[in-house]
Protein backbone atom coordinates (compact mmCIF):
# COMPACT_ATOMS: atom_id res chain seq x y z
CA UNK A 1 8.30 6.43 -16.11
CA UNK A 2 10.93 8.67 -15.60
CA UNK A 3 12.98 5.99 -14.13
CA UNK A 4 12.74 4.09 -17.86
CA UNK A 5 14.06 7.49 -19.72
CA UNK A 6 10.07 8.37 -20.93
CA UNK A 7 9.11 12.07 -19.61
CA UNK A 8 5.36 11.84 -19.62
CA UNK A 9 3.20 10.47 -16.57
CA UNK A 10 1.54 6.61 -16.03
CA UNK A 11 -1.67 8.78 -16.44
CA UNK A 12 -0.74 10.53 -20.42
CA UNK A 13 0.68 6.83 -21.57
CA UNK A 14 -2.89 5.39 -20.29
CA UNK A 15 -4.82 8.01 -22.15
CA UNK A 16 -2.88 7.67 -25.44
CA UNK A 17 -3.42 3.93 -24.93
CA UNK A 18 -7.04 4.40 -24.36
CA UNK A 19 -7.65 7.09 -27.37
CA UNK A 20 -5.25 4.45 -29.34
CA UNK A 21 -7.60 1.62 -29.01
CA UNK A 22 -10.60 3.72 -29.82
CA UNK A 23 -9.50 5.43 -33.05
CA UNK A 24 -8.59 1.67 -34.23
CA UNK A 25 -11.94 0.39 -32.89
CA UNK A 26 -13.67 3.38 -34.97
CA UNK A 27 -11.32 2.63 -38.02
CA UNK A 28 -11.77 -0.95 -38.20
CA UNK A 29 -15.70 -1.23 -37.01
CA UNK A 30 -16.20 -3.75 -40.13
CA UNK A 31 -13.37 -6.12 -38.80
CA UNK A 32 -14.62 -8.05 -36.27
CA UNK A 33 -12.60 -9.30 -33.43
CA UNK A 34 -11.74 -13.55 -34.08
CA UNK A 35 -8.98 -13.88 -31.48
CA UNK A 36 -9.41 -11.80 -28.35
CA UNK A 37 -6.86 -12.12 -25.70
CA UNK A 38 -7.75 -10.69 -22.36
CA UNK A 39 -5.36 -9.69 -19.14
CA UNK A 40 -5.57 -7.28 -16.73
CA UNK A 41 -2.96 -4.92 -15.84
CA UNK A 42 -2.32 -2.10 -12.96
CA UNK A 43 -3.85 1.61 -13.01
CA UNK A 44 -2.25 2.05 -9.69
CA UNK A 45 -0.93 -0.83 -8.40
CA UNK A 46 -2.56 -2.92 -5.46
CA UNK A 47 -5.34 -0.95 -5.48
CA UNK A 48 -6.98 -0.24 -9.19
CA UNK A 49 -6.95 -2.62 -11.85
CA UNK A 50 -8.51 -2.89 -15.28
CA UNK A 51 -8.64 -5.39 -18.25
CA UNK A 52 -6.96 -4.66 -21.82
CA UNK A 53 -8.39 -6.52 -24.90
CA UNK A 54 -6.51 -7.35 -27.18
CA UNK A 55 -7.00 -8.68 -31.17
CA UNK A 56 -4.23 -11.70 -31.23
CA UNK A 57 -4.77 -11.66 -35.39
CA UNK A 58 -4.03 -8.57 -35.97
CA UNK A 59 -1.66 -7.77 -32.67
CA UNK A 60 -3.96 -4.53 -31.60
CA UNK A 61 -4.88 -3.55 -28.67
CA UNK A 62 -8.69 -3.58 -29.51
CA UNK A 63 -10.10 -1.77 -25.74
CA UNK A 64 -9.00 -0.93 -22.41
CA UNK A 65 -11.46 -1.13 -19.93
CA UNK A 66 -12.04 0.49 -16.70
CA UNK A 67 -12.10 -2.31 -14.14
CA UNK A 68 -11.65 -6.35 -13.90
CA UNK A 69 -14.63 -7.01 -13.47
CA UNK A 70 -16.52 -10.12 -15.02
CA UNK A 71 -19.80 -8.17 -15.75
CA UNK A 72 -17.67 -5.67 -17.73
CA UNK A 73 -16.00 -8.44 -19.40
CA UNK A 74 -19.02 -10.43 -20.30
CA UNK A 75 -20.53 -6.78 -21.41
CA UNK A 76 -17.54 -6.49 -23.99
CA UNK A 77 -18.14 -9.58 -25.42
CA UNK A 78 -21.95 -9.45 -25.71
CA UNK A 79 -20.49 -6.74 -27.83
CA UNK A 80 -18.59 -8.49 -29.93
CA UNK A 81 -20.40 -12.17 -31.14
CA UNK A 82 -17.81 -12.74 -33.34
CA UNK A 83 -15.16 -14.19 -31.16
CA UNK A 84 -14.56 -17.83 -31.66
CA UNK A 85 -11.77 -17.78 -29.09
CA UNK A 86 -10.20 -15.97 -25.40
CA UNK A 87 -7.00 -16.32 -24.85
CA UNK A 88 -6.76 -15.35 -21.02
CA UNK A 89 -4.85 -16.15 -17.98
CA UNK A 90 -5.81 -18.90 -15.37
CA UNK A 91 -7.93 -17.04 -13.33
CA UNK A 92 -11.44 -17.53 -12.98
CA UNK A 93 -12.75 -13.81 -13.58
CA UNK A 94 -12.13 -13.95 -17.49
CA UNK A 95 -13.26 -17.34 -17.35
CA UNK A 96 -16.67 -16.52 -16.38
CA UNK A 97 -16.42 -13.52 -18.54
CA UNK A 98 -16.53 -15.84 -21.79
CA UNK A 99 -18.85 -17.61 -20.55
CA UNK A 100 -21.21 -15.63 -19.92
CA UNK A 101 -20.61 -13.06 -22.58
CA UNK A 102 -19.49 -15.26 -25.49
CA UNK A 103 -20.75 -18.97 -24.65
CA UNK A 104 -19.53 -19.59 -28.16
CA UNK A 105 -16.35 -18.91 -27.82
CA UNK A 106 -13.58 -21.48 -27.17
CA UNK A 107 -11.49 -20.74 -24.14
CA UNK A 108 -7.76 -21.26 -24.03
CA UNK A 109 -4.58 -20.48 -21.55
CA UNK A 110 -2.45 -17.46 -23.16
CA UNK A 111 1.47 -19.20 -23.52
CA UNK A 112 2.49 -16.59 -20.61
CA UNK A 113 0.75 -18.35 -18.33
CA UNK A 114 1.27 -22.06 -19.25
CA UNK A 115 5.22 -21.13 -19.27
CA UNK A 116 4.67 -19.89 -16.03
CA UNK A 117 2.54 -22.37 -14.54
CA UNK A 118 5.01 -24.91 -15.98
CA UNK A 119 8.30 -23.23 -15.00
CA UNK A 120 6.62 -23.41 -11.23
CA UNK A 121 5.44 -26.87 -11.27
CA UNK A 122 9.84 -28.05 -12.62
CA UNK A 123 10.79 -25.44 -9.38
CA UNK A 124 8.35 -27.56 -7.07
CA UNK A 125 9.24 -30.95 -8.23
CA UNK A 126 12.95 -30.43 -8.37
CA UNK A 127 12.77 -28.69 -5.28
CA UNK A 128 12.05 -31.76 -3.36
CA UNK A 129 15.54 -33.14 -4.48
CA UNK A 130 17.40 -30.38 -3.95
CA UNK A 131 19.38 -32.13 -1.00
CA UNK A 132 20.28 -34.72 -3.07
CA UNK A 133 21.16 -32.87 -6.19
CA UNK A 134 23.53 -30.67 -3.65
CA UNK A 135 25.00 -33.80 -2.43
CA UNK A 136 25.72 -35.27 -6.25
CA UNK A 137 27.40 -31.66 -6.95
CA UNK A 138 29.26 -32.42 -4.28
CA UNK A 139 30.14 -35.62 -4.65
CA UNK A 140 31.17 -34.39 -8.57
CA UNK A 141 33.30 -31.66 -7.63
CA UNK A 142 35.41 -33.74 -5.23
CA UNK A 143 36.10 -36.54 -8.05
CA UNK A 144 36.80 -33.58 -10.74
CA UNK A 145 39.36 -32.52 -7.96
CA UNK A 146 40.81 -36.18 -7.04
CA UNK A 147 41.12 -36.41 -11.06
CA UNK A 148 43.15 -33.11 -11.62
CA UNK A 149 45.93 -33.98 -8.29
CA UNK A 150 46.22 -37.57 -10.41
CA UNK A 151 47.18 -36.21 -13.55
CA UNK A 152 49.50 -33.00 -12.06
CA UNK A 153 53.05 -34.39 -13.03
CA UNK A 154 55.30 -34.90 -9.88
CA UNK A 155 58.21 -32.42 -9.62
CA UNK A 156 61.65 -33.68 -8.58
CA UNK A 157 63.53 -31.80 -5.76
CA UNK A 158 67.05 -32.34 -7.17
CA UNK A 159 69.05 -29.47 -6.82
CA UNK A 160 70.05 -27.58 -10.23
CA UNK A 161 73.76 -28.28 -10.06
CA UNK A 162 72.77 -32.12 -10.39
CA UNK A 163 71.29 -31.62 -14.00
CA UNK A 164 73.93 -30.43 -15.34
């Protein structure tokens, strides 16, 4: 963090995160959760991971829980009948989260994830004509070239004394 100008440890931000989410759970017991969107993020990278819950009415982070797991998932939203809908990622852990935890619930990709998945489907498609679209650059640059020496005005060698 100290790379990013902030002079407190991973560790104090995650604890201020997690005490965050509680007072606001405490404060706002009596409004239930509608919109729940669900990701997981790093504790320590490549090794611990845990799931964030998030309220995408209100734009709270609603809980932060200790691990990815679908049981704990599911567990959260046995917790909470009222959601009507997950917004999560393409993976199938959250997936089986909702479904087991809130069957109810309607299920949808967050927009992270669709732009992503879509922005990698254009790179795979195009890529298979990337020969040709390097030829047609190619090919474009040399006519914008042939089209400037055509309209360059040719200079007469006469000798200055001549002019005159």
């Amino acid at each position: 963090m100290r790379r990013l100008g902030m002079p407190v440890s991973d560790t104090t931000i995650l604890a201020s995160l997690k005490q965050y989410a509680m007072a606001q759970s405490e404060s706002s017991a009596a409004a239930a959760v509608h919109v729940a969107g669900v990701d997981d993020w790093a504790w320590r990278k490549g090794s611990n991971y845990g799931t964030i819950v998030v309220d995408l009415e209100r734009r709270e982070v609603v809980d932060v829980l200790a691990d990815r797991s679908a049981a704990t998932t599911a567990s959260w939203f046995r917790d909470h009948p009222n959601v009507e809908v997950v917004s999560r990622d393409r993976a199938g852990l959250y997936a089986e989260a909702a479904r087991e935890g809130a069957p109810q619930a309607r299920q949808v990709a967050d927009r992270f994830h669709l732009l992503q998945n879509f922005r990698e489907t254009i790179e795979r498609q195009l890529g298979r004509y990337r020969r040709r679209f390097q030829r047609l650059t190619s090919v474009l640059t040399m006519v914008r070239l042939r089209r400037r020496a055509r309209r360059r005005p040719i200079v007469a060698l006469t000798s200055p004394s001549r002019r005159a």
